[in-house]
Protein backbone atom coordinates (compact mmCIF):
# COMPACT_ATOMS: atom_id res chain seq x y z
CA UNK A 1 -22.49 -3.64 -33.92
CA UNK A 2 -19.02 -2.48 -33.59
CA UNK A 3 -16.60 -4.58 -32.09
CA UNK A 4 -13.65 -3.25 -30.89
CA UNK A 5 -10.13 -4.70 -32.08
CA UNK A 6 -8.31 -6.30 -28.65
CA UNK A 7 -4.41 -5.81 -28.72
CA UNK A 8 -3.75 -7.82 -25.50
CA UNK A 9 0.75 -7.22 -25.85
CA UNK A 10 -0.22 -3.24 -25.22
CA UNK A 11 -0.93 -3.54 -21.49
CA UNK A 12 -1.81 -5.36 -18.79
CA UNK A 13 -5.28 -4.07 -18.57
CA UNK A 14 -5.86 -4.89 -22.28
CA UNK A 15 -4.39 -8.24 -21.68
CA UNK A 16 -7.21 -8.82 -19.09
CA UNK A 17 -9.74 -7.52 -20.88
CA UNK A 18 -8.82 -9.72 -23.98
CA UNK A 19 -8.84 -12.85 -21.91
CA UNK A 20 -12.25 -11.75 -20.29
CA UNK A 21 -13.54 -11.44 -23.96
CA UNK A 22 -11.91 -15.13 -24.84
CA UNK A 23 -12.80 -16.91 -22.37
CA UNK A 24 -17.02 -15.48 -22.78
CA UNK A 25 -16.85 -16.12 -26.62
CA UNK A 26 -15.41 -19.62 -26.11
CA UNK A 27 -18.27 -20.62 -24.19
CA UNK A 28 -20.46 -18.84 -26.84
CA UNK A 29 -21.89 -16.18 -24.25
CA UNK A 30 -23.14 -12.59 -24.93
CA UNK A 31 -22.42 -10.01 -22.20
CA UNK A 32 -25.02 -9.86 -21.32
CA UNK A 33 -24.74 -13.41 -20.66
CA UNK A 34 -22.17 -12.86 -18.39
CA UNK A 35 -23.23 -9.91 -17.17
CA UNK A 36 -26.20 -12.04 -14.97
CA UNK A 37 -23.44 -14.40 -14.14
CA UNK A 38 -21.06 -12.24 -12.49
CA UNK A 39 -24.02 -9.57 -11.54
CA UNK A 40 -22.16 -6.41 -13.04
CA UNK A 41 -23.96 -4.54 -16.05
CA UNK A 42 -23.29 -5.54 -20.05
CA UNK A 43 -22.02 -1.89 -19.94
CA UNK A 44 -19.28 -2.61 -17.09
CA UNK A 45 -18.10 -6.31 -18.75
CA UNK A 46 -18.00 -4.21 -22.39
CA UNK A 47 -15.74 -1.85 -20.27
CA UNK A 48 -13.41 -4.27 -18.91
CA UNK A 49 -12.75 -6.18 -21.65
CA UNK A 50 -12.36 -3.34 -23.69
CA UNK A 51 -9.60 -1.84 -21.36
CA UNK A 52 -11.53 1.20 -20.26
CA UNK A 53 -12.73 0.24 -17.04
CA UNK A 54 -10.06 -1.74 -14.49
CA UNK A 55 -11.20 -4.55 -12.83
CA UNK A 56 -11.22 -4.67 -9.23
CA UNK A 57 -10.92 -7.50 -7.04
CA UNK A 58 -14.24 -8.49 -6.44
CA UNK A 59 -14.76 -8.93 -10.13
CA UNK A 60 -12.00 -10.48 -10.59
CA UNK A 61 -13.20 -13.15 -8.20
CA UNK A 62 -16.53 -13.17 -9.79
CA UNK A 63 -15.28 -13.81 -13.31
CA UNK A 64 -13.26 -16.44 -11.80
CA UNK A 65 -16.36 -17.92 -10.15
CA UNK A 66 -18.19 -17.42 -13.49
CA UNK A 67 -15.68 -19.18 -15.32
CA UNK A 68 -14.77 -22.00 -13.16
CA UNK A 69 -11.22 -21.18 -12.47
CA UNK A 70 -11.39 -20.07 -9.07
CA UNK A 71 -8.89 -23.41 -8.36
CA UNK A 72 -6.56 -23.27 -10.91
CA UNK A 73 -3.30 -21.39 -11.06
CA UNK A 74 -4.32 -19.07 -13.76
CA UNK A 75 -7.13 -17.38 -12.21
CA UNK A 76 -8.51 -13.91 -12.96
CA UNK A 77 -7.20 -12.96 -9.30
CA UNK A 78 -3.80 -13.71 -9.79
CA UNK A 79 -4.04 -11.53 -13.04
CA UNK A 80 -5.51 -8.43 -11.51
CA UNK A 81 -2.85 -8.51 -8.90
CA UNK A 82 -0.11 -8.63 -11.85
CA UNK A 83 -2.16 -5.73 -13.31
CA UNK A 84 -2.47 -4.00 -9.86
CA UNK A 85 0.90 -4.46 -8.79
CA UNK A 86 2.39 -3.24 -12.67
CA UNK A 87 0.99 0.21 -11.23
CA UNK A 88 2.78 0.32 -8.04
CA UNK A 89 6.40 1.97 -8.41
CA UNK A 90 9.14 -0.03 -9.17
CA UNK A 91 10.63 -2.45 -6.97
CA UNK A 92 7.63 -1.50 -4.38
CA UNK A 93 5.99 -5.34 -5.21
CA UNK A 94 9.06 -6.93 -4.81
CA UNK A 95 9.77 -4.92 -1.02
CA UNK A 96 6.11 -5.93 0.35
CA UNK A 97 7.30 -9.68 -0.15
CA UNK A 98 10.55 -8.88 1.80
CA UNK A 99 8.37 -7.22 3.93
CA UNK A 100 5.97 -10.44 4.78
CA UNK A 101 9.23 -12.36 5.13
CA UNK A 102 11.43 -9.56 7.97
CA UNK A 103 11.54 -10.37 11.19
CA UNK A 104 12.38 -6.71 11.82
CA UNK A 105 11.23 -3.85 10.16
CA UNK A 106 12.65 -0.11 10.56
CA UNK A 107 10.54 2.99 9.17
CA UNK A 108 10.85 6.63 9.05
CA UNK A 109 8.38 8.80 7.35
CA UNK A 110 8.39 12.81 7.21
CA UNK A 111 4.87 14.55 6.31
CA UNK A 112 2.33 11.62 6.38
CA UNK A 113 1.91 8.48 9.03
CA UNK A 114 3.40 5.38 7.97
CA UNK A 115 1.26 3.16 6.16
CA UNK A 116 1.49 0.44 7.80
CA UNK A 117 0.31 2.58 11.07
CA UNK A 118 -2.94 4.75 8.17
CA UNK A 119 -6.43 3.88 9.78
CA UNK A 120 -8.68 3.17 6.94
CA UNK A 121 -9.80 6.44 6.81
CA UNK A 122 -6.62 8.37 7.21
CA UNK A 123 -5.39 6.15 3.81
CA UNK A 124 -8.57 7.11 1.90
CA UNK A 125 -7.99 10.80 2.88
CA UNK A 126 -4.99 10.54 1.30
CA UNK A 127 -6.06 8.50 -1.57
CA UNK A 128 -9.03 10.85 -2.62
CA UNK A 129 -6.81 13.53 -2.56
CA UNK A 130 -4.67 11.77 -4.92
CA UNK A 131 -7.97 11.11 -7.53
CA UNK A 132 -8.52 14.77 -6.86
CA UNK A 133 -5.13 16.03 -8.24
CA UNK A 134 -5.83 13.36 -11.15
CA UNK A 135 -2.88 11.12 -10.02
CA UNK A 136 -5.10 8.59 -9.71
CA UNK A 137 -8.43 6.91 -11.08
CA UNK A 138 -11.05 5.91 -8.25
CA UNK A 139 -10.87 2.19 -9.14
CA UNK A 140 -7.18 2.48 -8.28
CA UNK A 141 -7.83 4.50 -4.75
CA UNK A 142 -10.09 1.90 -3.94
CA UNK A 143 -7.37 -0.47 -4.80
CA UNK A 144 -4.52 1.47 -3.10
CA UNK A 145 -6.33 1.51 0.26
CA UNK A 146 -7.37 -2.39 -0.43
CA UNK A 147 -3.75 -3.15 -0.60
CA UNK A 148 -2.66 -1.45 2.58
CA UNK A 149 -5.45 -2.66 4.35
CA UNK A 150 -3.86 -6.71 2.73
CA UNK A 151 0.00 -5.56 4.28
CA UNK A 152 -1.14 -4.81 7.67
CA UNK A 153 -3.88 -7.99 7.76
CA UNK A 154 -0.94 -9.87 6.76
CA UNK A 155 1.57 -8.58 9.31
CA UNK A 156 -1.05 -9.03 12.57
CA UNK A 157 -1.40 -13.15 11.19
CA UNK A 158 1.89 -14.11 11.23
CA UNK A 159 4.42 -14.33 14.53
CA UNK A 160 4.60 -10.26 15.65
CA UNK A 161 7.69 -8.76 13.93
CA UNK A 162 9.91 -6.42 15.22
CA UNK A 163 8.56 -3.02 13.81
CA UNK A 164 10.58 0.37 14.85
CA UNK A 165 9.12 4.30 13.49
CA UNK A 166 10.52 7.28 13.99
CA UNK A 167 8.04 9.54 12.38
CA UNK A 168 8.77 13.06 11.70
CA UNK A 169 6.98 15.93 13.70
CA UNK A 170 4.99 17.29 10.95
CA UNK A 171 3.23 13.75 10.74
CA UNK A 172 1.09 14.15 13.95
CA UNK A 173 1.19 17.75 13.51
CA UNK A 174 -0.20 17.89 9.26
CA UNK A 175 -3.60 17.68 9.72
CA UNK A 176 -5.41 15.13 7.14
CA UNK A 177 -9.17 14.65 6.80
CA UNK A 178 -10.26 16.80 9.65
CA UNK A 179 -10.58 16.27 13.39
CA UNK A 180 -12.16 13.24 13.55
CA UNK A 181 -10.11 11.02 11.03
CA UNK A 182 -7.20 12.98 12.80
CA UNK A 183 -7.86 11.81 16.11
CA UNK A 184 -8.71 8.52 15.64
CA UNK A 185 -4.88 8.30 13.54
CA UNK A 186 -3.47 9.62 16.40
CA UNK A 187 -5.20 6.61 18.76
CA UNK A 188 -3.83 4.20 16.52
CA UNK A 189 -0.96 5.53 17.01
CA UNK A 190 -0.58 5.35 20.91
CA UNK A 191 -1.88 2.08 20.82
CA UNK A 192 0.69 0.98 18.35
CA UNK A 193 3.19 2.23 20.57
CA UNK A 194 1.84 0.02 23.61
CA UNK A 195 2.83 -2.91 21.71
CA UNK A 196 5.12 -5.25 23.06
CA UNK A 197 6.78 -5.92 19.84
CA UNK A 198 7.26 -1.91 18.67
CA UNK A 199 8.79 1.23 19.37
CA UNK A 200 7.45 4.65 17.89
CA UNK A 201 9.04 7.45 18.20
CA UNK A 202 9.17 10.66 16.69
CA UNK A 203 11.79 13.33 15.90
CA UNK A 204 11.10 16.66 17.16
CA UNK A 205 11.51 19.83 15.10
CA UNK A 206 13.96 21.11 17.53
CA UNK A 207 16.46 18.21 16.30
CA UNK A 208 16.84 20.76 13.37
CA UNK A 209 20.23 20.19 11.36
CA UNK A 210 20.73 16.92 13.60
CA UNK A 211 17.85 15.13 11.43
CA UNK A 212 20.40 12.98 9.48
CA UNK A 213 17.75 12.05 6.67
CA UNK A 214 15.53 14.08 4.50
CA UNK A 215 13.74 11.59 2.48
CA UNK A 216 11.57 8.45 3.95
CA UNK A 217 13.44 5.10 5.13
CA UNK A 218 12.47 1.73 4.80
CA UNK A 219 14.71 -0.70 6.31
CA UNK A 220 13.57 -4.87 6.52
CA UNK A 221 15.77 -7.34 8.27
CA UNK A 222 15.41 -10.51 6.89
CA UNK A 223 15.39 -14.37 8.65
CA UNK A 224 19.23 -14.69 7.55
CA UNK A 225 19.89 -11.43 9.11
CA UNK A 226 20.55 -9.75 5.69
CA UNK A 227 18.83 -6.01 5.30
CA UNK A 228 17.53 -4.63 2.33
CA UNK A 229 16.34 -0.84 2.12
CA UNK A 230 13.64 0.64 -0.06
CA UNK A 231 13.52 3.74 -0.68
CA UNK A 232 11.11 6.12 -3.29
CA UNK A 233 11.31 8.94 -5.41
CA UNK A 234 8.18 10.72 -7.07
CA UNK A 235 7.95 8.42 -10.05
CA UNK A 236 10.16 5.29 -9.32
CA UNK A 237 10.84 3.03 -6.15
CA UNK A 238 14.48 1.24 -5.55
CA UNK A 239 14.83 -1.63 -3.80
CA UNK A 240 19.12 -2.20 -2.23
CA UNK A 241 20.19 -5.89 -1.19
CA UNK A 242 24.02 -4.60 -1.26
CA UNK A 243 25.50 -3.90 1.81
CA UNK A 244 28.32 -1.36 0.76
CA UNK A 245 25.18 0.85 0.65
CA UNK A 246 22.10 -0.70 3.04
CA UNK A 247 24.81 -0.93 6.15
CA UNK A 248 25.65 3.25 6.77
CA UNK A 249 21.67 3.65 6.16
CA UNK A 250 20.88 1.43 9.22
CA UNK A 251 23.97 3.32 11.33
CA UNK A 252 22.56 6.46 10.17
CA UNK A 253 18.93 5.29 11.47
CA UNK A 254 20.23 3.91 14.85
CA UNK A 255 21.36 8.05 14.82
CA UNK A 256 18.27 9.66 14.38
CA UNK A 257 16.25 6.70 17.01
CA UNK A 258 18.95 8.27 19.58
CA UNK A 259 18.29 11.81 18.63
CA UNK A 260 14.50 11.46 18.44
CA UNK A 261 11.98 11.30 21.83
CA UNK A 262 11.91 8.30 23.86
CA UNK A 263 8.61 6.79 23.23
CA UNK A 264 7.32 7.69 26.50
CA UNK A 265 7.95 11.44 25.23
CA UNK A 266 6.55 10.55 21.92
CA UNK A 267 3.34 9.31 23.28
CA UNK A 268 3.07 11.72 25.28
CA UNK A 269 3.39 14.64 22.44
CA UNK A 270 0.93 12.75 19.90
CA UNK A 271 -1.47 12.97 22.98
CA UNK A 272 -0.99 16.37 23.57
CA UNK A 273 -1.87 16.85 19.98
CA UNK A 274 -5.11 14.80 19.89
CA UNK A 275 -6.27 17.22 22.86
CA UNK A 276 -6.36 19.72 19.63
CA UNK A 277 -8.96 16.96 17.33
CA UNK A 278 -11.58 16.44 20.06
């Protein structure tokens, strides 16, 4: 039988996979072995730990649960989401911890809906696209929408922050997965809005040269009143804690809230808009 030569320094996913392998041969298990302990094929555990198949969450948890260290702080888990989060731009890890932390958080997206506003659906749209254009594996769109589905769990637990969007016209009016996913985005969206602790609004087309930014905004306001700004390009993510540069990006934002619609107005166009997905 061939065996396959582990070099666990070339990646994170070969790292896992090598530690999968060393942790079933130290117990003197075949995988197959473990294969009926974690309920996944030979084929799929031979895929893993030779790096050609990423682990998911789930078996993460299960190899945890098949290796007893579920309750340690070294667990399979905590590895994946390493792995997972080594994927994820640069500097985007380090802004969704800021991002549990704010106590006010300022958005503005152009083209898509926020993704801390995506319905399930309206994120997997997006992310099969993604596997389509072969950005993306499907382990890692099942992963993406996993994630954002984790943010916004995490944001309804704790006390309600402060959450402001100004969303671009094109993102009620780009259609994305067809009517139905459409409409139902567009619901979450109103009843986002009706929140006591948010205020969407969005910036009409009309607003033309007055639209003071072209690119997305992140903006989180932390518990000692600090801000920090995130902000992506198509390959890398930047995350700015200096306030020569984060302080004119929040001026600039207060602009574009004053130029966009109230929310009334905005509620009232994404309805108007839904009356074209039924």
């Amino acid at each position: 039988m061939n065996r396959k030569e582990l070099e666990p320094e070339s990646s994170p996913q070969a790292a896992f996979g090598a530690r999968l392998r060393s942790s079933r041969e130290e117990r003197g298990w075949t995988q197959d072995d473990l294969a009926d302990q974690m309920g996944y094929s030979s084929t799929h555990i031979s895929s893993v730990e030779t790096g050609r198949k990423l682990p998911t969450l789930r078996f993460s948890r299960s190899a945890d649960a098949a290796f007893g260290t579920g309750d340690t702080g070294d667990t399979f888990e905590r590895q994946w989401r390493e792995l997972r989060h080594g994927a994820l731009l640069e500097g985007f890890p380090e802004y969704v911890g800021h991002e549990g932390r704010a106590v006010e958080i300022r958005l503005y997206e152009i083209g898509i809906v926020p993704g801390l506003l995506q319905t399930r659906e309206y994120a997997r749209v997006l992310a099969d696209s993604a596997v389509r254009r072969g950005a993306i594996t499907p382990e890692q769109a099942a992963e993406r929408v996993s994630f954002l589905a984790e943010r916004q769990e995490a944001l309804e637990r704790q006390r309600p922050h402060m959450i402001f969007v100004v969303m671009d016209e094109s993102c009620i009016r780009r259609p994305v997965g067809g009517g139905e996913v459409m409409g139902a985005q567009l619901e979450r969206l109103v009843e986002f809005a009706a929140r006591p602790t948010t205020v969407l609004q969005v910036a009409p087309f009309d607003i033309g040269e007055r639209r003071p930014f072209d690119l997305p905004v992140n903006l989180l306001t932390l518990p000692d009143r600090s801000v920090v700004a995130y902000a992506e390009s198509q390959t890398q993510g930047h995350l700015d804690r200096e306030t020569t540069s984060v302080l004119p990006i929040l001026t600039t934002y207060h602009q574009l809230q004053a130029e966009a619609l109230s929310q009334a107005a905005s509620v009232a166009m994404i309805n108007e808009v839904r009356k074209g997905t039924l």
